[in-house]
PDB file of N, CA and C in Angstrom:
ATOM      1  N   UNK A   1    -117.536  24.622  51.730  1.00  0.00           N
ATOM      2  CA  UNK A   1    -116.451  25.219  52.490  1.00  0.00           C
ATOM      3  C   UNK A   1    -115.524  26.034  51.574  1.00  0.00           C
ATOM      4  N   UNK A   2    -114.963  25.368  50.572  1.00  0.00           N
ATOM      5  CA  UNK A   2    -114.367  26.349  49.454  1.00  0.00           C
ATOM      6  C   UNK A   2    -114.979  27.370  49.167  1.00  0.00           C
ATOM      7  N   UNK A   3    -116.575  27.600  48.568  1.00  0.00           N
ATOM      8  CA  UNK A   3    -116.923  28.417  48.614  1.00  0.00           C
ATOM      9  C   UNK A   3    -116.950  29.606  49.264  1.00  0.00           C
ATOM     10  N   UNK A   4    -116.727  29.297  50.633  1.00  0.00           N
ATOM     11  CA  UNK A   4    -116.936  30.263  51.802  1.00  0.00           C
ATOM     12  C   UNK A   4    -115.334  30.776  51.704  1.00  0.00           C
ATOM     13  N   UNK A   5    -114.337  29.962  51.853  1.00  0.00           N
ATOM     14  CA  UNK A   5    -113.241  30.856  51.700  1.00  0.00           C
ATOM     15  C   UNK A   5    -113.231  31.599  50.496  1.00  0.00           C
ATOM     16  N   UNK A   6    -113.093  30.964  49.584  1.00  0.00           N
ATOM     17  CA  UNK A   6    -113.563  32.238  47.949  1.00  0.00           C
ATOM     18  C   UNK A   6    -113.819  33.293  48.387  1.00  0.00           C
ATOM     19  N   UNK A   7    -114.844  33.346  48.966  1.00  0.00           N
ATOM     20  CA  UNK A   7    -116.001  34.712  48.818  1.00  0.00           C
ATOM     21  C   UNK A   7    -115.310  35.547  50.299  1.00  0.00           C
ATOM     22  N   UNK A   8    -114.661  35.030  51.174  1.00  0.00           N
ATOM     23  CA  UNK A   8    -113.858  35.658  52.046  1.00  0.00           C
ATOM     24  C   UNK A   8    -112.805  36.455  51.681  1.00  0.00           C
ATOM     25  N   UNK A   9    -111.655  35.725  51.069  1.00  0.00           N
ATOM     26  CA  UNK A   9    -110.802  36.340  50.294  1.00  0.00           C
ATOM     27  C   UNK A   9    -111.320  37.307  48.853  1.00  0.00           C
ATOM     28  N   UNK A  10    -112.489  37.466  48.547  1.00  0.00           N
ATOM     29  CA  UNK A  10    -112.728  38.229  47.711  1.00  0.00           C
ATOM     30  C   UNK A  10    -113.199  39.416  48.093  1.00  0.00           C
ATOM     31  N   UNK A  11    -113.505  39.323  49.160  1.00  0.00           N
ATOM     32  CA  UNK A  11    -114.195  40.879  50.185  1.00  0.00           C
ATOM     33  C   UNK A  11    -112.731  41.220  50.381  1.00  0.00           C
ATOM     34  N   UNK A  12    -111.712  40.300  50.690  1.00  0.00           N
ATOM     35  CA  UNK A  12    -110.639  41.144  51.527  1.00  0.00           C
ATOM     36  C   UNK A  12    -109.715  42.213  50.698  1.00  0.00           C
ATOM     37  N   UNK A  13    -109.337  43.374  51.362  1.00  0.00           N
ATOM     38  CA  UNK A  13    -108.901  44.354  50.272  1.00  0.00           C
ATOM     39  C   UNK A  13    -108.043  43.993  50.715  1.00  0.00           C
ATOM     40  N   UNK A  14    -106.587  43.918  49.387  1.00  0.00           N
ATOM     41  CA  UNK A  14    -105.512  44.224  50.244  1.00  0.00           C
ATOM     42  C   UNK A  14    -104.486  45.334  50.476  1.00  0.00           C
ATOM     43  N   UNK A  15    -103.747  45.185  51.043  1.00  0.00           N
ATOM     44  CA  UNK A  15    -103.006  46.364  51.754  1.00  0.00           C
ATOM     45  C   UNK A  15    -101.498  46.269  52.006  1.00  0.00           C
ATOM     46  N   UNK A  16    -101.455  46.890  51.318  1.00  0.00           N
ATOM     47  CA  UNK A  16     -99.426  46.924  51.472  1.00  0.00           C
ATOM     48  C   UNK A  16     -98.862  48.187  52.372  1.00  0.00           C
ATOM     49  N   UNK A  17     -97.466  47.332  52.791  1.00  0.00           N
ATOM     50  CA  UNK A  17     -97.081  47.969  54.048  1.00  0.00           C
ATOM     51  C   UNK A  17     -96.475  49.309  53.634  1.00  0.00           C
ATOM     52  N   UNK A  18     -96.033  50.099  54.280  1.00  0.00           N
ATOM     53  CA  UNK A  18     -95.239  51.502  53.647  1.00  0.00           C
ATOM     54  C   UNK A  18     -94.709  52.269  55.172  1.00  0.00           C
ATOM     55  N   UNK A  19     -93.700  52.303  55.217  1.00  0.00           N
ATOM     56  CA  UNK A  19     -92.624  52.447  56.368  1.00  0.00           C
ATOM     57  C   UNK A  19     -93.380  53.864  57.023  1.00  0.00           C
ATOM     58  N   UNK A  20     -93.398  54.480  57.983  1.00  0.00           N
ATOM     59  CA  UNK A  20     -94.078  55.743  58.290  1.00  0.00           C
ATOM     60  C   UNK A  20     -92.929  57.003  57.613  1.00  0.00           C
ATOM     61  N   UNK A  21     -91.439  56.661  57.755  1.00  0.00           N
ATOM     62  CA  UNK A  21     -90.808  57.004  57.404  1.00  0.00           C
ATOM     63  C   UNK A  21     -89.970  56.418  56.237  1.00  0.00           C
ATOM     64  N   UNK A  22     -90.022  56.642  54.984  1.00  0.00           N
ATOM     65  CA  UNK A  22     -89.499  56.380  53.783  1.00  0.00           C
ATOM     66  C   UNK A  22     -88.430  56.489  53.370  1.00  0.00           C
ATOM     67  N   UNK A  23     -87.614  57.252  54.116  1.00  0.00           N
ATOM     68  CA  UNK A  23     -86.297  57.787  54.023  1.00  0.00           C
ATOM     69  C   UNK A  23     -85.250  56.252  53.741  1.00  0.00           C
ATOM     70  N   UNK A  24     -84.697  56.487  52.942  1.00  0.00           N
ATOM     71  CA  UNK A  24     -82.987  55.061  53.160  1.00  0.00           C
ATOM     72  C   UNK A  24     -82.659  55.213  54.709  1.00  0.00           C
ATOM     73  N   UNK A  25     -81.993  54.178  54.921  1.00  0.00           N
ATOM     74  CA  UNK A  25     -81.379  54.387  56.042  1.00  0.00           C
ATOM     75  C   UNK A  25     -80.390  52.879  56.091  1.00  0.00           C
ATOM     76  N   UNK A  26     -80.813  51.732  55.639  1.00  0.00           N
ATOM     77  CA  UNK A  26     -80.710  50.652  55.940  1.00  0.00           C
ATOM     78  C   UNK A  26     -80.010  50.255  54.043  1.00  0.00           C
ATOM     79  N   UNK A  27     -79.003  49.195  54.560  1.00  0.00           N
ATOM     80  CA  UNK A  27     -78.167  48.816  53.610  1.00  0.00           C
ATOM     81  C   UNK A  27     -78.794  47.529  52.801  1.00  0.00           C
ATOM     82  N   UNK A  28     -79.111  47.534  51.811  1.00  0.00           N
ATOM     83  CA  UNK A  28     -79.601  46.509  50.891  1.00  0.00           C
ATOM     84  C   UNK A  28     -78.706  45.498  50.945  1.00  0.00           C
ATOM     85  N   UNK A  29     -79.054  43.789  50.971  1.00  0.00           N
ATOM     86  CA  UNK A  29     -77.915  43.278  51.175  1.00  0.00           C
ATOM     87  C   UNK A  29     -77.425  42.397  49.799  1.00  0.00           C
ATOM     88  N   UNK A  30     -78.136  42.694  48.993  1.00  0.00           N
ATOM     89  CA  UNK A  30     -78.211  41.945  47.247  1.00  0.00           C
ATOM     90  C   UNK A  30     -76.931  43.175  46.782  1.00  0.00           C
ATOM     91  N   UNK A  31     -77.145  44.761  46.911  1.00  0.00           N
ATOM     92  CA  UNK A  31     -76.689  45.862  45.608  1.00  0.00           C
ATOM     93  C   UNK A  31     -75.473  46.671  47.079  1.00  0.00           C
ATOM     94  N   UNK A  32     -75.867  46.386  48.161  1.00  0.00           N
ATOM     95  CA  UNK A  32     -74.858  47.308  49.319  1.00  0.00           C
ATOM     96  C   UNK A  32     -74.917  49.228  49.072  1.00  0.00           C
ATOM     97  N   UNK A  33     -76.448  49.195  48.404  1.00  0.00           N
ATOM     98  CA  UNK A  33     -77.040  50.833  48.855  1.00  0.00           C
ATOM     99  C   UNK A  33     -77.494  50.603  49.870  1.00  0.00           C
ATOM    100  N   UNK A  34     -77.166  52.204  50.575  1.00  0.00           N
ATOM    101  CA  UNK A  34     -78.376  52.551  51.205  1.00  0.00           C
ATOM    102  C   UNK A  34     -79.474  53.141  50.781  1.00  0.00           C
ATOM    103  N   UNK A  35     -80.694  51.935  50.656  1.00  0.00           N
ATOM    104  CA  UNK A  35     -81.862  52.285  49.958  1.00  0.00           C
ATOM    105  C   UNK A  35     -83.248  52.024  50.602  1.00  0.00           C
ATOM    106  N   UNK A  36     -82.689  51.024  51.195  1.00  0.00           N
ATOM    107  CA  UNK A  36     -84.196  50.837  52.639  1.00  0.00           C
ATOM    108  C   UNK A  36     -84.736  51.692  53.542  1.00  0.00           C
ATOM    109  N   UNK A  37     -85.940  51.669  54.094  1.00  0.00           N
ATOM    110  CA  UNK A  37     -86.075  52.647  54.708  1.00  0.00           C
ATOM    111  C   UNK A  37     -85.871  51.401  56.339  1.00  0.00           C
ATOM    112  N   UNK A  38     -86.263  49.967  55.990  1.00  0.00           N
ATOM    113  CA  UNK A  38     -85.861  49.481  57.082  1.00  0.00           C
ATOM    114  C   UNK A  38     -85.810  47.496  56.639  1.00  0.00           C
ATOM    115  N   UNK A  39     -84.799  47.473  57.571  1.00  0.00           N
ATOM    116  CA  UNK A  39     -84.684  45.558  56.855  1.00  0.00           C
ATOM    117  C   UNK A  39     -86.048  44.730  57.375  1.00  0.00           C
ATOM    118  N   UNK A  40     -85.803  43.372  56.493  1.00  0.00           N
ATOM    119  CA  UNK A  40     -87.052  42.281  56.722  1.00  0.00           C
ATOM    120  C   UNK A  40     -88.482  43.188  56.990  1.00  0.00           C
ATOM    121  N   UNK A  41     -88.916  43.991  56.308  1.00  0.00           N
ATOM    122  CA  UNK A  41     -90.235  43.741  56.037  1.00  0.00           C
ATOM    123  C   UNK A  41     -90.611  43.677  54.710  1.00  0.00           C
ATOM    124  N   UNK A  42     -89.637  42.658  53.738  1.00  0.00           N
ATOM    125  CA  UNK A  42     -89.955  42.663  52.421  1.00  0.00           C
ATOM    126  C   UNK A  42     -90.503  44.104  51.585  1.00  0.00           C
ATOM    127  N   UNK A  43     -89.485  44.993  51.574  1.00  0.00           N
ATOM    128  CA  UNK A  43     -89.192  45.909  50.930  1.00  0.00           C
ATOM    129  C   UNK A  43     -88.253  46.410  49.762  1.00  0.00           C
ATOM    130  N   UNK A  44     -88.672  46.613  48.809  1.00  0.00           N
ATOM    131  CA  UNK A  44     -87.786  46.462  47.448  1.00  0.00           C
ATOM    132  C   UNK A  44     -87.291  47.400  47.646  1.00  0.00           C
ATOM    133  N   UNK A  45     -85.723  47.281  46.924  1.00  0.00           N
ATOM    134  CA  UNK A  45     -84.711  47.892  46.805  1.00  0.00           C
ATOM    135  C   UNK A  45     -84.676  48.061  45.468  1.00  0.00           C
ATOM    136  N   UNK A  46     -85.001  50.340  45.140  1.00  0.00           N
ATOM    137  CA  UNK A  46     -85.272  50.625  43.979  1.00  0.00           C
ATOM    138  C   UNK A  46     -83.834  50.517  43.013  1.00  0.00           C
ATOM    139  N   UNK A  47     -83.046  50.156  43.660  1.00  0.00           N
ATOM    140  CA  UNK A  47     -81.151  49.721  42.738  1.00  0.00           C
ATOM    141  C   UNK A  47     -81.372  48.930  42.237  1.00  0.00           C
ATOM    142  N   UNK A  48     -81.405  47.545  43.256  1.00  0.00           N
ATOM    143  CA  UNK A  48     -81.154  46.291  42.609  1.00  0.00           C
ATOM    144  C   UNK A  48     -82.728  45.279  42.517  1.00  0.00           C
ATOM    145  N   UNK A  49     -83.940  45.934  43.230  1.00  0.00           N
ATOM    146  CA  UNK A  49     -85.181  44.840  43.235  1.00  0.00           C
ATOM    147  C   UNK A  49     -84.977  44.091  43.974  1.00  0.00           C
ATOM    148  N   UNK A  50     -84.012  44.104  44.773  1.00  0.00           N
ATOM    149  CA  UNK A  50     -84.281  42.337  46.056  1.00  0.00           C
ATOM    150  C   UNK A  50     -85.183  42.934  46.532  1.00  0.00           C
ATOM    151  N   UNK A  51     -86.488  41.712  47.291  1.00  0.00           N
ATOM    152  CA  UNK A  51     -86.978  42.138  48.190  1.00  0.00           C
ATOM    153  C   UNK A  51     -86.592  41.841  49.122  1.00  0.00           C
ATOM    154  N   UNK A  52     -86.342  42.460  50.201  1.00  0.00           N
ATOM    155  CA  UNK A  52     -85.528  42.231  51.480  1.00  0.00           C
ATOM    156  C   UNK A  52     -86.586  41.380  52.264  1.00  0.00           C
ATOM    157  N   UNK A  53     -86.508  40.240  52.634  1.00  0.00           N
ATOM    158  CA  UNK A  53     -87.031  39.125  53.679  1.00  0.00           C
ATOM    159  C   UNK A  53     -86.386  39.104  55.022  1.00  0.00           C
ATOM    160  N   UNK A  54     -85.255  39.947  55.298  1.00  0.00           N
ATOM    161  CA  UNK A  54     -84.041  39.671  56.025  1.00  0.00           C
ATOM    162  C   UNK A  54     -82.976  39.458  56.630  1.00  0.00           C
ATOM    163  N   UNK A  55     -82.810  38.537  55.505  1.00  0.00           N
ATOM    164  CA  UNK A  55     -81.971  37.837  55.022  1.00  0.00           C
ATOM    165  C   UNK A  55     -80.495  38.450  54.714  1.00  0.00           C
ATOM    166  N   UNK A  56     -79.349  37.876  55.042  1.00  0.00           N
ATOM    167  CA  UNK A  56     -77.951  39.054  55.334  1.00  0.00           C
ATOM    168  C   UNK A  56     -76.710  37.867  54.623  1.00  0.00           C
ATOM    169  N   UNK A  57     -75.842  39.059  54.505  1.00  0.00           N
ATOM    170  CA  UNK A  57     -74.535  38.707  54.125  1.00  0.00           C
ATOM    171  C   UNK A  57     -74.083  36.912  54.624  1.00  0.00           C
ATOM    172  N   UNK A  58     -74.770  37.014  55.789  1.00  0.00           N
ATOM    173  CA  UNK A  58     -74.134  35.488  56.613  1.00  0.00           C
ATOM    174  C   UNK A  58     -74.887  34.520  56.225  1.00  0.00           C
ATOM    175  N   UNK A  59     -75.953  34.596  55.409  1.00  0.00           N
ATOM    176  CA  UNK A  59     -76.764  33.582  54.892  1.00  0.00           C
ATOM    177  C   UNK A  59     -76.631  33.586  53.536  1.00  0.00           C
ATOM    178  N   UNK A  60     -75.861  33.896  52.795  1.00  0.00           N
ATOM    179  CA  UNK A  60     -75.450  33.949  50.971  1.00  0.00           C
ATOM    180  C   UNK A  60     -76.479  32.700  50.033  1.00  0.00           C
ATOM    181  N   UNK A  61     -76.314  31.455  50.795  1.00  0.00           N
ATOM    182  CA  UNK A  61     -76.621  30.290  50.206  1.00  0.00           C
ATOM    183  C   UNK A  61     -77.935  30.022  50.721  1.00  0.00           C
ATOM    184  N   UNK A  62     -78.508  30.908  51.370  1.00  0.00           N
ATOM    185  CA  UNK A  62     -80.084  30.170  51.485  1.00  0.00           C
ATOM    186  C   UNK A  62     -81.126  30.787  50.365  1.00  0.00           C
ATOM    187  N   UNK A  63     -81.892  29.875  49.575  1.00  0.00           N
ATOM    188  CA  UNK A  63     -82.808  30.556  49.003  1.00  0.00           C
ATOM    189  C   UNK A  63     -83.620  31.499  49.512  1.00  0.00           C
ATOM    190  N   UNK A  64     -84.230  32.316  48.601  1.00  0.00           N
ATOM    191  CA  UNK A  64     -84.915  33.427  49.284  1.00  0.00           C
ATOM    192  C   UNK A  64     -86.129  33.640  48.436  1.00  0.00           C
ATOM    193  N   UNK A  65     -87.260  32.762  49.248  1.00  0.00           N
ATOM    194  CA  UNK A  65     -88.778  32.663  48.339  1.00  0.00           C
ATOM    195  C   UNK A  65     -89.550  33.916  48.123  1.00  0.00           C
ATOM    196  N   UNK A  66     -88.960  35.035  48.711  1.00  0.00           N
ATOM    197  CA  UNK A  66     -90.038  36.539  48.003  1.00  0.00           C
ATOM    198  C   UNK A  66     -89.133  36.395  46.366  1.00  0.00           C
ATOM    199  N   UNK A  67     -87.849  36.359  46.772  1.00  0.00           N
ATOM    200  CA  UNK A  67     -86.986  36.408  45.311  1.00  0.00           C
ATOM    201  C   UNK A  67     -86.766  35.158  44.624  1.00  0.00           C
ATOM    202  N   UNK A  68     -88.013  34.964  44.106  1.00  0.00           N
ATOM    203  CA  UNK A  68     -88.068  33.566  43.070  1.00  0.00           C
ATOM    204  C   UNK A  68     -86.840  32.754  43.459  1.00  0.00           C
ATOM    205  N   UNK A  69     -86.731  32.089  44.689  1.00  0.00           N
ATOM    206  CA  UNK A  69     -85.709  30.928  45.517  1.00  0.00           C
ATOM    207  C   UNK A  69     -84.704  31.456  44.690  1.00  0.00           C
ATOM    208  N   UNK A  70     -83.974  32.346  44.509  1.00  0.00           N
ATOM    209  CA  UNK A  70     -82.503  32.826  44.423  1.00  0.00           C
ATOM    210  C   UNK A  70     -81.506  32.774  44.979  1.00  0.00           C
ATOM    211  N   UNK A  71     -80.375  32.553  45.506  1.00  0.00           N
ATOM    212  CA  UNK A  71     -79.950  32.761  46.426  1.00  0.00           C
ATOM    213  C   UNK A  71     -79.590  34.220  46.642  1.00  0.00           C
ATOM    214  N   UNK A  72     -78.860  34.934  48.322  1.00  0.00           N
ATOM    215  CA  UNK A  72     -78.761  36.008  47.392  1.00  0.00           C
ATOM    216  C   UNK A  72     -76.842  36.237  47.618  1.00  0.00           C
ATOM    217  N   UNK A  73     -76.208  35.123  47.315  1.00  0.00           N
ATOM    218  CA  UNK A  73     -74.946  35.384  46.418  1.00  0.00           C
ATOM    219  C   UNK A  73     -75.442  35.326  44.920  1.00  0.00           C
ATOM    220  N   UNK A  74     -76.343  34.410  44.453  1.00  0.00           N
ATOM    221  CA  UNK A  74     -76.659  34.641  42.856  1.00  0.00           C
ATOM    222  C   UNK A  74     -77.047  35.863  42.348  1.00  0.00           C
ATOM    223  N   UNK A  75     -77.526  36.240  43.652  1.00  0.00           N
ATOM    224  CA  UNK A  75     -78.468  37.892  43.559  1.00  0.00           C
ATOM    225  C   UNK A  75     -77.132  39.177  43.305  1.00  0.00           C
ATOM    226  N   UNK A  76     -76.068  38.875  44.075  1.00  0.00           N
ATOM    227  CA  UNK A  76     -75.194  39.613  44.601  1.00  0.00           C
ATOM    228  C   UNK A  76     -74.452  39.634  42.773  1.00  0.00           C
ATOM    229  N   UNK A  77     -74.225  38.342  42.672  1.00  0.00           N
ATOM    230  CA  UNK A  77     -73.518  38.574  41.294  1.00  0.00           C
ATOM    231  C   UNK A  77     -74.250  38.588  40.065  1.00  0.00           C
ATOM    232  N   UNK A  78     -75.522  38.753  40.283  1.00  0.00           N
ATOM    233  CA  UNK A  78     -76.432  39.241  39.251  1.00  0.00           C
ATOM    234  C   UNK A  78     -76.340  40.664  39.145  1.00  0.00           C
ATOM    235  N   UNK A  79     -76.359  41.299  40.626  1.00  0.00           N
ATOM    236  CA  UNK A  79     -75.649  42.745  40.514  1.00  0.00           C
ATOM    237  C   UNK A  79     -74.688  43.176  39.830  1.00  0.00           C
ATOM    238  N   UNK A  80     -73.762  42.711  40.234  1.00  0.00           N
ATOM    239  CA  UNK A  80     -72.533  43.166  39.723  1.00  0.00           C
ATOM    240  C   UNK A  80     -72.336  42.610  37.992  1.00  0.00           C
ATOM    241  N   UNK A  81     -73.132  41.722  37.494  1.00  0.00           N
ATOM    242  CA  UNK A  81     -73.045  41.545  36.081  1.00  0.00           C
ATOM    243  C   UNK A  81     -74.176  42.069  35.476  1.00  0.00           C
ATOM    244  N   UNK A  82     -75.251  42.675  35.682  1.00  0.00           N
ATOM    245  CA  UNK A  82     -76.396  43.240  34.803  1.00  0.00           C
ATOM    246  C   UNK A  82     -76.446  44.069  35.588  1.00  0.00           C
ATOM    247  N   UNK A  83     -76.597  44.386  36.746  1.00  0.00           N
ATOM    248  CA  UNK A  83     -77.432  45.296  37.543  1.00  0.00           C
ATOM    249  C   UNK A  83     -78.684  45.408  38.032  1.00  0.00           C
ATOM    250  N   UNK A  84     -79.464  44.075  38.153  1.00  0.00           N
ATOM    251  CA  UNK A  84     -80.089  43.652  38.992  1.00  0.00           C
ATOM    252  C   UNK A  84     -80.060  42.522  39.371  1.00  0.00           C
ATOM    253  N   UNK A  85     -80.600  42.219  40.472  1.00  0.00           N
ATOM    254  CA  UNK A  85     -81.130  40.688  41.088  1.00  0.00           C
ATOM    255  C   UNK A  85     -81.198  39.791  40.219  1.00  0.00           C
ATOM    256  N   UNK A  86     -81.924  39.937  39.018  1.00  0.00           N
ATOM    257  CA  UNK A  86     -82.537  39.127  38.580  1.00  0.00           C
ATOM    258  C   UNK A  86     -82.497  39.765  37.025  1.00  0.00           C
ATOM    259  N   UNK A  87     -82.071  38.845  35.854  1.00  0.00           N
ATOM    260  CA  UNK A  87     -82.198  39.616  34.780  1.00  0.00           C
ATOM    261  C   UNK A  87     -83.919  40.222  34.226  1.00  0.00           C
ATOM    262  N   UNK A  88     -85.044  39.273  34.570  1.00  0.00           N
ATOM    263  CA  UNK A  88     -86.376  39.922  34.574  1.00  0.00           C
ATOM    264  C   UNK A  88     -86.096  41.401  35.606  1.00  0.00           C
ATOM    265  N   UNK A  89     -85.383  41.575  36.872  1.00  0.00           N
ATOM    266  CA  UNK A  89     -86.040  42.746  37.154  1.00  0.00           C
ATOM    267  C   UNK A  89     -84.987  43.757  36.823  1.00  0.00           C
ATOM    268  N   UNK A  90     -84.273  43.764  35.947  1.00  0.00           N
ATOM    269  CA  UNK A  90     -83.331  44.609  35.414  1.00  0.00           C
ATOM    270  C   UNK A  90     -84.551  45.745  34.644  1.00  0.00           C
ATOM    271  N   UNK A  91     -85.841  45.809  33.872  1.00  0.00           N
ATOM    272  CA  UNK A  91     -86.254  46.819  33.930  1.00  0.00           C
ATOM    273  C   UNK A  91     -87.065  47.185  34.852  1.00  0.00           C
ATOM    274  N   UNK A  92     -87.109  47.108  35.855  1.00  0.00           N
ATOM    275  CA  UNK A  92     -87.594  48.092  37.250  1.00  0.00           C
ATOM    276  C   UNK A  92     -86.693  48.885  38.014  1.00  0.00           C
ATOM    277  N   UNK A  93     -85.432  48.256  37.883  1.00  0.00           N
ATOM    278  CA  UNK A  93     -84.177  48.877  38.180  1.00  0.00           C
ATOM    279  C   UNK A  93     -84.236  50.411  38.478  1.00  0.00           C
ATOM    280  N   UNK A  94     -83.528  51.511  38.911  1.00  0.00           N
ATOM    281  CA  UNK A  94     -83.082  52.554  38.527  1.00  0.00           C
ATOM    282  C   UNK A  94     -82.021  52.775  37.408  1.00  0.00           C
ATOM    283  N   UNK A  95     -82.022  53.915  36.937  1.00  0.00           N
ATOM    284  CA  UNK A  95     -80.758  53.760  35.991  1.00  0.00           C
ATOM    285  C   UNK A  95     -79.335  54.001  36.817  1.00  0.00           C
ATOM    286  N   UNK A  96     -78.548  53.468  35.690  1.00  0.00           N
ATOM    287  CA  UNK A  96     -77.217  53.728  36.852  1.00  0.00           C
ATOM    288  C   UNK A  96     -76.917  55.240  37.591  1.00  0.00           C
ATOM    289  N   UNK A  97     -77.947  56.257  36.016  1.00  0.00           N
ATOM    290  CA  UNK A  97     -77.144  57.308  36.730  1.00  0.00           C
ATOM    291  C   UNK A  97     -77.964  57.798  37.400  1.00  0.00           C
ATOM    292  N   UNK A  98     -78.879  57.488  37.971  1.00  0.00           N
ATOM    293  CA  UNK A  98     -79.742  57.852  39.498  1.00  0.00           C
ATOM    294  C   UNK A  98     -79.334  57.380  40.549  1.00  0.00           C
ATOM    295  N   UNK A  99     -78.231  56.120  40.420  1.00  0.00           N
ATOM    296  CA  UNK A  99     -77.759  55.505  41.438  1.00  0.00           C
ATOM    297  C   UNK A  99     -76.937  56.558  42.669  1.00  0.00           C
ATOM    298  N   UNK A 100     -76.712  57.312  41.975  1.00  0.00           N
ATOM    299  CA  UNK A 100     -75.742  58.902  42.777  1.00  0.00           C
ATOM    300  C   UNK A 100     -76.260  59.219  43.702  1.00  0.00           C
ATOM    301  N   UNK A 101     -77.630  59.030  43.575  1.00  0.00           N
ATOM    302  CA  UNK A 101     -78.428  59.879  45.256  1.00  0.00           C
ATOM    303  C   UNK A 101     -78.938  58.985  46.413  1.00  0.00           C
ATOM    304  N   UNK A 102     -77.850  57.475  46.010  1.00  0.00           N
ATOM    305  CA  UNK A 102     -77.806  56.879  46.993  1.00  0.00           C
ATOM    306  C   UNK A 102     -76.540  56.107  47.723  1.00  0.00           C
ATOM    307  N   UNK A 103     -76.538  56.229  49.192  1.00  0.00           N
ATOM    308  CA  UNK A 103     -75.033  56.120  49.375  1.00  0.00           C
ATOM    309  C   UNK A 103     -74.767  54.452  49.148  1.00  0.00           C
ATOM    310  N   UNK A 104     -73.375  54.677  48.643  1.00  0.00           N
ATOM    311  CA  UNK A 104     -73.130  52.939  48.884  1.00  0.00           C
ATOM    312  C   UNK A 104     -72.107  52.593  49.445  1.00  0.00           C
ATOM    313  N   UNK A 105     -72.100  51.553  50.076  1.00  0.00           N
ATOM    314  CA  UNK A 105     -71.098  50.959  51.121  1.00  0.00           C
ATOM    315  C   UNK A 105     -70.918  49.251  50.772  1.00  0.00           C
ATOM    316  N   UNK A 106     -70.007  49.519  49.479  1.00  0.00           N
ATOM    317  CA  UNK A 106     -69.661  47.681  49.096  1.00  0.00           C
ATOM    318  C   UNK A 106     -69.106  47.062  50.351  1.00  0.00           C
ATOM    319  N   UNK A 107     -69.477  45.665  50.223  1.00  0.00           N
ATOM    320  CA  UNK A 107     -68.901  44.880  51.131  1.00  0.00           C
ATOM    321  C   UNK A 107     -67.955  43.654  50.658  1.00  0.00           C
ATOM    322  N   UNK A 108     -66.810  43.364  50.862  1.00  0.00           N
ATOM    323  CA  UNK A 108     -66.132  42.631  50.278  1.00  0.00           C
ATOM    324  C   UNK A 108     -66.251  41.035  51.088  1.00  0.00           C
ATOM    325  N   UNK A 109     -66.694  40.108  50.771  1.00  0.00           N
ATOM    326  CA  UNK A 109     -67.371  38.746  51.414  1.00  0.00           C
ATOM    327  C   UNK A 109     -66.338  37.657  50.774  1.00  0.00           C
TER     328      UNK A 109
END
């Protein structure tokens, strides 16, 4: 039986999602760009690297298992002290000064 799943999952290609439209539109809730093209379909945010699960301002204290169980107030003030989520994804980041061609709308919590 193992076998058979093995060899199932090894045929399977996989496939990642990609919005039809790519454009920002939607507010990151770790960095408060607009950098999404849309919330909860686990989509990284090229500012700060959260992957978005969802997950919003009103839930601060729940871990968040795409983002190595972080919370994302830890996330929030990982922002604001390195500039990313997470000090590992501080080099995937953008640089700050690319940050310009995206709008931001802080939120004070």
């Amino acid at each position: 039986m193992f076998k058979k799943v093995v060899s199932i999952f090894r045929k399977k290609e996989i496939q990642w999602y990609e919005p039809e439209d790519p454009t920002p539109r939607e507010q990151c809730p770790c960095c408060d760009y607009i950098s999404l093209a849309e919330r909860g379909n686990f989509l990284i945010c090229p500012i700060c690297y959260w992957e978005d699960d969802g997950q919003d301002v009103d839930e601060l204290d729940v871990e968040s298992g795409p983002n190595h169980y972080i919370t994302l107030r830890q996330a929030r003030n990982n922002f604001g002290e390195f500039g990313a989520c997470e000090i590992e994804m501080k080099k995937y980041v953008l640089p700050e000064k690319e940050r310009g061609n995206y709008q931001h709308k802080p939120r004070t919590l």
